[in-house]
PDB file of N, CA and C in Angstrom:
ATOM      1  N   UNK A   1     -18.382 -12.473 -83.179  1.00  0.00           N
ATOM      2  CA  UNK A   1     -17.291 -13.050 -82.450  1.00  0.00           C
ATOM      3  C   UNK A   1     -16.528 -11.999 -81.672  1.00  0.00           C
ATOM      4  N   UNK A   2     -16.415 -10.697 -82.136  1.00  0.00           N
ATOM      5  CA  UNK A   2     -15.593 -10.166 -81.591  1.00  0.00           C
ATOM      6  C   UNK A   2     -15.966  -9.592 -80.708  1.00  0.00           C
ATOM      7  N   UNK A   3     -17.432  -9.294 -80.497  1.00  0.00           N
ATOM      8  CA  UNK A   3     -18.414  -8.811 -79.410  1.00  0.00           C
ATOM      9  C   UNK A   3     -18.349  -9.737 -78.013  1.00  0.00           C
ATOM     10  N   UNK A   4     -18.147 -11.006 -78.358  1.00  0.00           N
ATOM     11  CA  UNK A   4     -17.547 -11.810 -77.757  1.00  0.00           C
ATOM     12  C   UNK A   4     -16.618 -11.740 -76.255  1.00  0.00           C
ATOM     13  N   UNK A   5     -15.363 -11.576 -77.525  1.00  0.00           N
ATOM     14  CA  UNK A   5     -14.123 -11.324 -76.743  1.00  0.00           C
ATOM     15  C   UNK A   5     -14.113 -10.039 -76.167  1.00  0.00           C
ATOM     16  N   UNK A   6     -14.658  -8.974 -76.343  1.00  0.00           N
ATOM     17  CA  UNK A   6     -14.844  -8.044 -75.685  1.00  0.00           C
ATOM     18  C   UNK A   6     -15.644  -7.967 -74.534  1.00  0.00           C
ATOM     19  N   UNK A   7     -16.882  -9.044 -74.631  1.00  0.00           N
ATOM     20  CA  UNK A   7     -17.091  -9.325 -73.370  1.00  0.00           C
ATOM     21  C   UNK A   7     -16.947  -9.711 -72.046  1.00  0.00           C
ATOM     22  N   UNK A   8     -15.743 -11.010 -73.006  1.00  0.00           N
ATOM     23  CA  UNK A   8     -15.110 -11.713 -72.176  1.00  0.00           C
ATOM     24  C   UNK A   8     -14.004 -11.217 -71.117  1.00  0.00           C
ATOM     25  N   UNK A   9     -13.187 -10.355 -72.205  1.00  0.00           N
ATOM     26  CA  UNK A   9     -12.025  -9.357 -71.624  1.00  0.00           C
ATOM     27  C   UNK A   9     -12.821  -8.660 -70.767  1.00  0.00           C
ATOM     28  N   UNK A  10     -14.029  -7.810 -70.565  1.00  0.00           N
ATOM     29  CA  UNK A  10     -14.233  -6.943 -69.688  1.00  0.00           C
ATOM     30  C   UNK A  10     -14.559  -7.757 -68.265  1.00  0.00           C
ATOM     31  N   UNK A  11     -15.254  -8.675 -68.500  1.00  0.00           N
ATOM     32  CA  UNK A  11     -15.216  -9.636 -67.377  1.00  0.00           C
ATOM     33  C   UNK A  11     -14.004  -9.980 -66.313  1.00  0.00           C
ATOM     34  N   UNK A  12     -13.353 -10.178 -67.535  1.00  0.00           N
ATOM     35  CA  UNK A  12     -11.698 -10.707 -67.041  1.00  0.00           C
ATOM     36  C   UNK A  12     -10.898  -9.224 -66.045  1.00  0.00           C
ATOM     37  N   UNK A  13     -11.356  -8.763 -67.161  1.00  0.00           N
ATOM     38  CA  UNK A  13     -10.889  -6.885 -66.217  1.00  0.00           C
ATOM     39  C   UNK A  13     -11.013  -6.964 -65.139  1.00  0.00           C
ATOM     40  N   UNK A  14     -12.778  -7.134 -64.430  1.00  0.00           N
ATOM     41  CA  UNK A  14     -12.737  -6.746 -63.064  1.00  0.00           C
ATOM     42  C   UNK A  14     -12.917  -7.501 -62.205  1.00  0.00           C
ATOM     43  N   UNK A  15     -12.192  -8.468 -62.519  1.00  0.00           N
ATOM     44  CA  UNK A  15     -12.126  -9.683 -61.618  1.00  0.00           C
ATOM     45  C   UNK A  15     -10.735  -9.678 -60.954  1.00  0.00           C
ATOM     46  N   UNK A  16     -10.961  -9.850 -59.575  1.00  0.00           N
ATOM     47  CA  UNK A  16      -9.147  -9.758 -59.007  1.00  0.00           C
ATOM     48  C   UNK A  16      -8.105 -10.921 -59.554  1.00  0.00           C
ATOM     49  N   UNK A  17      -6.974 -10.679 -59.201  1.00  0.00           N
ATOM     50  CA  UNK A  17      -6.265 -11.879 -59.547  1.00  0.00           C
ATOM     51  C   UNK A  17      -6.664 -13.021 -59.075  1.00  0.00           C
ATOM     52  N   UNK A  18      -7.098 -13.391 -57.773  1.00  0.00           N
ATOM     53  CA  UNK A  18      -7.565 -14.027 -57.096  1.00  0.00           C
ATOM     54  C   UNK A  18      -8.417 -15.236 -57.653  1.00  0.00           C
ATOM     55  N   UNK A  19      -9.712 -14.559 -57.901  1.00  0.00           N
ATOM     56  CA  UNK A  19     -10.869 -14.564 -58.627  1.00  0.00           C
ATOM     57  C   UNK A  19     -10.304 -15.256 -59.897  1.00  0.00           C
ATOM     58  N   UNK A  20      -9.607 -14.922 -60.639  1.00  0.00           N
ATOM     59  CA  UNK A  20      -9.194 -15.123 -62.012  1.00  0.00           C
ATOM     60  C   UNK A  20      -8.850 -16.400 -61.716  1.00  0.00           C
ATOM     61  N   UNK A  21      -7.915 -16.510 -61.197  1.00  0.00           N
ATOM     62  CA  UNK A  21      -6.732 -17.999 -60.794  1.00  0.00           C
ATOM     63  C   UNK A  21      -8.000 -18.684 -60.753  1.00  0.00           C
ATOM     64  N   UNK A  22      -8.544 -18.721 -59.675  1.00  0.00           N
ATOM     65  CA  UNK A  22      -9.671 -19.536 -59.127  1.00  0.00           C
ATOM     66  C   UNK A  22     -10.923 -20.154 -60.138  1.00  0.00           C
ATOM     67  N   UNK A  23     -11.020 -18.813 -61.069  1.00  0.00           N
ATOM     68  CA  UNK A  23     -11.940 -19.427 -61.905  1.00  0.00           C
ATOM     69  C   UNK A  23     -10.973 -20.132 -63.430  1.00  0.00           C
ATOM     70  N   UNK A  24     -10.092 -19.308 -63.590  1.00  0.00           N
ATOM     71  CA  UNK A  24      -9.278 -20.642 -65.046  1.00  0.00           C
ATOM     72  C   UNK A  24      -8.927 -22.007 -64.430  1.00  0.00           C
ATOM     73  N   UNK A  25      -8.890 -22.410 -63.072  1.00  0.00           N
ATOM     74  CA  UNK A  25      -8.141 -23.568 -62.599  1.00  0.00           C
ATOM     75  C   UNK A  25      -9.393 -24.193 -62.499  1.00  0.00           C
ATOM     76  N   UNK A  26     -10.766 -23.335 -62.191  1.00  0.00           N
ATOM     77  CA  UNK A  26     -11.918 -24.381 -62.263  1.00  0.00           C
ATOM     78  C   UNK A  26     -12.419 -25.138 -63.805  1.00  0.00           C
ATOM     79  N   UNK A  27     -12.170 -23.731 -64.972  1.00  0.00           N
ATOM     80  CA  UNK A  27     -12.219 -24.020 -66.036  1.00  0.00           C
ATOM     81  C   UNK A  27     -11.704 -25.344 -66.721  1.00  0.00           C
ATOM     82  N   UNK A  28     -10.197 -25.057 -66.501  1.00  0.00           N
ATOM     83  CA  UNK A  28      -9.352 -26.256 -66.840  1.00  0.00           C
ATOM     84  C   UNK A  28      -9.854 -27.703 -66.452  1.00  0.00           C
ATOM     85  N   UNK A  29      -9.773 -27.099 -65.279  1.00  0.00           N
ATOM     86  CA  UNK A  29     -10.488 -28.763 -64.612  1.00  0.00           C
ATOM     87  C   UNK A  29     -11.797 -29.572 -64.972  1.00  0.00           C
ATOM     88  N   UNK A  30     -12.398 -28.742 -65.768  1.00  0.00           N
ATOM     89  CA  UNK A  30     -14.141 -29.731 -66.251  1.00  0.00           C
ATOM     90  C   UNK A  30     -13.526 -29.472 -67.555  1.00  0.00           C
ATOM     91  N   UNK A  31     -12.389 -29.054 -68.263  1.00  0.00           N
ATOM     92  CA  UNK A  31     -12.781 -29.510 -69.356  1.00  0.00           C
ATOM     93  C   UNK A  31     -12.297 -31.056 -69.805  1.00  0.00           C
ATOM     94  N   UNK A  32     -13.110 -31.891 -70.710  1.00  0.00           N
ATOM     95  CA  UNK A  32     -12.532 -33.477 -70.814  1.00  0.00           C
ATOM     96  C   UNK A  32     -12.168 -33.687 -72.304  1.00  0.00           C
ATOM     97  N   UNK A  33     -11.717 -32.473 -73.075  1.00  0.00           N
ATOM     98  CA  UNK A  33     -11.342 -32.935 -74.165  1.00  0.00           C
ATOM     99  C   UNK A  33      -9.901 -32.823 -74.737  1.00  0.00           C
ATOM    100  N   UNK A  34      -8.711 -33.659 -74.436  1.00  0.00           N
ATOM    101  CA  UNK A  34      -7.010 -33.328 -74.576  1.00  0.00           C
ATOM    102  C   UNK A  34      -6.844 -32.370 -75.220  1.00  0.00           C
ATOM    103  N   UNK A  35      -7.353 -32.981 -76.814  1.00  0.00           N
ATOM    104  CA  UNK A  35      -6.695 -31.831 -77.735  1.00  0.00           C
ATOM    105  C   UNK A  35      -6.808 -30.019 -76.969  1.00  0.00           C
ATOM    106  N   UNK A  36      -7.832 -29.894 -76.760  1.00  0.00           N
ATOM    107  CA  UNK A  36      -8.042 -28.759 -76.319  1.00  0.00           C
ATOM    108  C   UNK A  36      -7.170 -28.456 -74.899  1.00  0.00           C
ATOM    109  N   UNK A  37      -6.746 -29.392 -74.120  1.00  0.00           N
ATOM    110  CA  UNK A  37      -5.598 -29.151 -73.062  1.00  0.00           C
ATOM    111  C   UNK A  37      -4.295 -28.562 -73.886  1.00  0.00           C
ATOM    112  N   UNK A  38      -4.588 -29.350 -74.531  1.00  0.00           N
ATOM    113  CA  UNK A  38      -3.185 -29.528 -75.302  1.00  0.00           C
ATOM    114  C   UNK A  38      -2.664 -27.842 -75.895  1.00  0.00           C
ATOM    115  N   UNK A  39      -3.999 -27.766 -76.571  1.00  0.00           N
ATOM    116  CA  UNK A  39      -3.928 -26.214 -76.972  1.00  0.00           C
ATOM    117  C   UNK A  39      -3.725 -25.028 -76.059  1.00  0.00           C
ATOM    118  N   UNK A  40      -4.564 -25.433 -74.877  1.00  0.00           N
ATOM    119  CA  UNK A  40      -4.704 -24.469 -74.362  1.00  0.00           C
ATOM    120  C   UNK A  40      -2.827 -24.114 -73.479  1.00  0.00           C
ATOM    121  N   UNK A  41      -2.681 -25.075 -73.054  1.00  0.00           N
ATOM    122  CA  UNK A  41      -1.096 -25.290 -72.466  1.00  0.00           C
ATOM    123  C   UNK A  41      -0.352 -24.428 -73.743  1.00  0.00           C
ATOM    124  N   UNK A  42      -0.326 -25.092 -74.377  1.00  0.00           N
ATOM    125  CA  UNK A  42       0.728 -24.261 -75.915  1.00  0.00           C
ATOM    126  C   UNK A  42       0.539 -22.482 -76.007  1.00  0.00           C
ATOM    127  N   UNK A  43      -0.981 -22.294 -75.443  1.00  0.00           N
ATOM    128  CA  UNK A  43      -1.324 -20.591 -75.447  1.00  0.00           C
ATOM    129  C   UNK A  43      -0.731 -20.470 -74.425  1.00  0.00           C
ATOM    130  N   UNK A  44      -1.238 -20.736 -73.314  1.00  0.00           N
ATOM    131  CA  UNK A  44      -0.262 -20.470 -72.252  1.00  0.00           C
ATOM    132  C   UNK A  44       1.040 -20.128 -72.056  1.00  0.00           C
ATOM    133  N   UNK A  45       1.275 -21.191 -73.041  1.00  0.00           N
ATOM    134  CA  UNK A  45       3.333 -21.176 -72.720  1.00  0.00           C
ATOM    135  C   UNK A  45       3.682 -20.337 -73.474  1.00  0.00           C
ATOM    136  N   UNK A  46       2.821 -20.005 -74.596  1.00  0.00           N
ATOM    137  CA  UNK A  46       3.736 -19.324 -75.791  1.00  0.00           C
ATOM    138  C   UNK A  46       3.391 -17.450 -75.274  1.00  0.00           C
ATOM    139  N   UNK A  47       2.266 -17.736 -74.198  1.00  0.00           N
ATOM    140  CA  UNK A  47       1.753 -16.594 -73.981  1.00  0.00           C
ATOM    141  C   UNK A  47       2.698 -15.794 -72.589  1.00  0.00           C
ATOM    142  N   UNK A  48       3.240 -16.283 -72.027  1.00  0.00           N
ATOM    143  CA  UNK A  48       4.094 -16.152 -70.959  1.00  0.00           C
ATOM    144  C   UNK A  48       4.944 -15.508 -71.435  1.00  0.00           C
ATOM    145  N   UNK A  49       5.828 -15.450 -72.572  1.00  0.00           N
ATOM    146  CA  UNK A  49       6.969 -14.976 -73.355  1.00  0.00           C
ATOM    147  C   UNK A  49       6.904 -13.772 -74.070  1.00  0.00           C
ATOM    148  N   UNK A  50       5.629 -14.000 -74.991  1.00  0.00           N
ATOM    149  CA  UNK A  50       4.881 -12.845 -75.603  1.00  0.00           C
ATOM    150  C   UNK A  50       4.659 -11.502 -74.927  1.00  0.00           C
ATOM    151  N   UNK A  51       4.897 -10.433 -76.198  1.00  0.00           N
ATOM    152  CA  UNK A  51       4.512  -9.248 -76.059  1.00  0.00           C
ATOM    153  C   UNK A  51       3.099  -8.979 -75.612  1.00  0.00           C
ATOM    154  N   UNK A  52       2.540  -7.963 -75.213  1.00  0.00           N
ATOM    155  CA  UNK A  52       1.291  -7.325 -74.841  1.00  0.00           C
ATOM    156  C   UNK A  52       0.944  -7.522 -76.728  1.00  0.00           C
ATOM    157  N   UNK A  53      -0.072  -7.781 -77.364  1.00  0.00           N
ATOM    158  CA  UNK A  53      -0.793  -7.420 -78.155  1.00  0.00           C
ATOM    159  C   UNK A  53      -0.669  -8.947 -79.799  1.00  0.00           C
ATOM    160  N   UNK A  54       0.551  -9.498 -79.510  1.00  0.00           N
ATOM    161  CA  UNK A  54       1.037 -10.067 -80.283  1.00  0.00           C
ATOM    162  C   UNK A  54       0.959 -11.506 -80.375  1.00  0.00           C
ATOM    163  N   UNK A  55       0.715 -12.404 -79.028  1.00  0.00           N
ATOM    164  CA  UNK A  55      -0.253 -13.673 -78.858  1.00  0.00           C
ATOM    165  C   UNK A  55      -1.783 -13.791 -80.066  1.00  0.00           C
ATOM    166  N   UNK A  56      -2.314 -13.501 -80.082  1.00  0.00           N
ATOM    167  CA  UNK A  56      -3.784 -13.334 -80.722  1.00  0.00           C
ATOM    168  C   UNK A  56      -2.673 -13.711 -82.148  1.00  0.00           C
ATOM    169  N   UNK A  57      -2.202 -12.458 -82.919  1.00  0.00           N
ATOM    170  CA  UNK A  57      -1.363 -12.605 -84.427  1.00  0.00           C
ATOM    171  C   UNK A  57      -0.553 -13.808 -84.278  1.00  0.00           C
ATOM    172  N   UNK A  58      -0.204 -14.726 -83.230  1.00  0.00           N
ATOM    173  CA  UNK A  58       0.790 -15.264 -83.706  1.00  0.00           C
ATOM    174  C   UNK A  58       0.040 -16.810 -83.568  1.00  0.00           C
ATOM    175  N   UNK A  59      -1.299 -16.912 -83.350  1.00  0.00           N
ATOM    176  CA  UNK A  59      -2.075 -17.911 -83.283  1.00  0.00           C
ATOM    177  C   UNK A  59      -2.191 -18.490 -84.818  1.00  0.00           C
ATOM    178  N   UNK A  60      -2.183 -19.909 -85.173  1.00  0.00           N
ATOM    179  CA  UNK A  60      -2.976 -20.289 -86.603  1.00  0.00           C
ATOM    180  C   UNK A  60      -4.078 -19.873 -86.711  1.00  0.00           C
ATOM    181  N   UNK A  61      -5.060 -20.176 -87.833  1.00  0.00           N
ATOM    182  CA  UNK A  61      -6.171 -20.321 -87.928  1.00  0.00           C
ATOM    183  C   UNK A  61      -7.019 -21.854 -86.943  1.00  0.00           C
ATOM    184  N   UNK A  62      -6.481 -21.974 -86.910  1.00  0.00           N
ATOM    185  CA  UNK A  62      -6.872 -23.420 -86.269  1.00  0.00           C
ATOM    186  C   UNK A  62      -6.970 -23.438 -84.706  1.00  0.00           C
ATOM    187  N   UNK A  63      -6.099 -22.598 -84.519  1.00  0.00           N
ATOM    188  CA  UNK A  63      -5.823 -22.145 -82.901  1.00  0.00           C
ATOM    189  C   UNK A  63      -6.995 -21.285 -82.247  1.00  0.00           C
ATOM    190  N   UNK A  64      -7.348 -19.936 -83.375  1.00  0.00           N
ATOM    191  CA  UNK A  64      -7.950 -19.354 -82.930  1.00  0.00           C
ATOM    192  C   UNK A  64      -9.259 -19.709 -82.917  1.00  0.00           C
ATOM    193  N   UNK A  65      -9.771 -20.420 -83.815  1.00  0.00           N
ATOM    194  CA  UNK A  65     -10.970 -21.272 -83.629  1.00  0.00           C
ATOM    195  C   UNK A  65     -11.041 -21.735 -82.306  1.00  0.00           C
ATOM    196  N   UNK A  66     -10.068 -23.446 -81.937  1.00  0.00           N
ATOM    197  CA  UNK A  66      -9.934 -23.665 -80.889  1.00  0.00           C
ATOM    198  C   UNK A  66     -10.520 -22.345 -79.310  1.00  0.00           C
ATOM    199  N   UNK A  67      -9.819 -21.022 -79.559  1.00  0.00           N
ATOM    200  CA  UNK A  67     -10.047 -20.300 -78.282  1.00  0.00           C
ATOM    201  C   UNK A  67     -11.269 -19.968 -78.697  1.00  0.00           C
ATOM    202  N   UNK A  68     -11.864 -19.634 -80.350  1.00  0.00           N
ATOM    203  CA  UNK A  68     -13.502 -19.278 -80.068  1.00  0.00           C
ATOM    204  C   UNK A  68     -14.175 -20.298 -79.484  1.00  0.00           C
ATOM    205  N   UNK A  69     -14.003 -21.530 -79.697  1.00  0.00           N
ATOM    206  CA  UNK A  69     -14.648 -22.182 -79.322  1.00  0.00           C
ATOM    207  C   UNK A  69     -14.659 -22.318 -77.795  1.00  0.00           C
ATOM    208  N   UNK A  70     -13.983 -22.386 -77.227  1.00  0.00           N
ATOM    209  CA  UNK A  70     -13.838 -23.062 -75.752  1.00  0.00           C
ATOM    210  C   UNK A  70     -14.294 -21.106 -74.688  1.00  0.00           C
ATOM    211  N   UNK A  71     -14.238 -20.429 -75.646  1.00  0.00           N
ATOM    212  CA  UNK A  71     -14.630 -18.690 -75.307  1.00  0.00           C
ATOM    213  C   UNK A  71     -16.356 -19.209 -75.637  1.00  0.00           C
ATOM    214  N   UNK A  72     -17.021 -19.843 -76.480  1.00  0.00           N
ATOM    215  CA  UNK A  72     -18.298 -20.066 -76.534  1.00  0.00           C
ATOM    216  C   UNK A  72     -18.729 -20.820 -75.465  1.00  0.00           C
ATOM    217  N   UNK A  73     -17.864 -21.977 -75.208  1.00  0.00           N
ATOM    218  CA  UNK A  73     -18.473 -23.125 -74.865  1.00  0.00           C
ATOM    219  C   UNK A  73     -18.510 -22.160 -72.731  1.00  0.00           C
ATOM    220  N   UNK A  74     -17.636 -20.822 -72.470  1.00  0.00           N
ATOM    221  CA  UNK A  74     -17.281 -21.125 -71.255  1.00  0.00           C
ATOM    222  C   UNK A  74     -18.800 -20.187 -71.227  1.00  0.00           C
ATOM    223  N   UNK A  75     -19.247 -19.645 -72.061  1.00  0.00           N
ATOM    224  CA  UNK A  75     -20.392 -19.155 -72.556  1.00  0.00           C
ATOM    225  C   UNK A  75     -21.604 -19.459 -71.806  1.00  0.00           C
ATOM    226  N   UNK A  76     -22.157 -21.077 -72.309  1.00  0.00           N
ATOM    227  CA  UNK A  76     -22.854 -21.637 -72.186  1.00  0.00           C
ATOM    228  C   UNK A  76     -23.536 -21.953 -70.933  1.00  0.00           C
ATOM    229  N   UNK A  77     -24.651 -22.030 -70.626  1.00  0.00           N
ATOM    230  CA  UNK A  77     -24.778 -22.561 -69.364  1.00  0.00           C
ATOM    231  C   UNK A  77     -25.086 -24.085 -68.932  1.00  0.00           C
ATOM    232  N   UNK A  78     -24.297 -23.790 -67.633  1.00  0.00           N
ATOM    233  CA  UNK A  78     -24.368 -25.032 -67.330  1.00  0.00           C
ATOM    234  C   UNK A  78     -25.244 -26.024 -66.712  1.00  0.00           C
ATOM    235  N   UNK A  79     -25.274 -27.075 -67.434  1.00  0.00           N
ATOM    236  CA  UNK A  79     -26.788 -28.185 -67.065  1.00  0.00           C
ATOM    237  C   UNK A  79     -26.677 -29.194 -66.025  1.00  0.00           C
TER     238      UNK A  79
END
């Protein structure tokens, strides 16, 4: 998992802001399952406020699942 997120983050690295916007707003948009809006909005918001390092610790267990999962699923390719 954590090989993962390290992947993911480096991705995220060298991508411009631009790029970034463009691709989470495409993300958001195919996904069709609420709960997971739901979550993801709550990271968001709670993440806006948050310190550099301290979002991730202040997630449940339940939460962070949620981001492995939807970090797998952005994974996947698409059919």
């Amino acid at each position: 998992m954590g090989e993962l997120i390290f992947d993911r983050i480096l991705r995220i690295l060298i991508m411009s802001t631009v790029e970034l916007k463009s691709n989470l707003h495409q993300l958001i948009d195919d996904i069709q399952n609420t709960k997971l809006l739901e979550s993801l909005h709550d990271l968001l918001s709670e993440s806006k406020n948050a310190k550099a390092g301290t979002l991730w610790n202040s997630l449940t267990e339940s939460q962070r699942n949620e981001v492995m999962v939807l970090m797998k699923n952005l994974r996947a390719p698409k059919t």
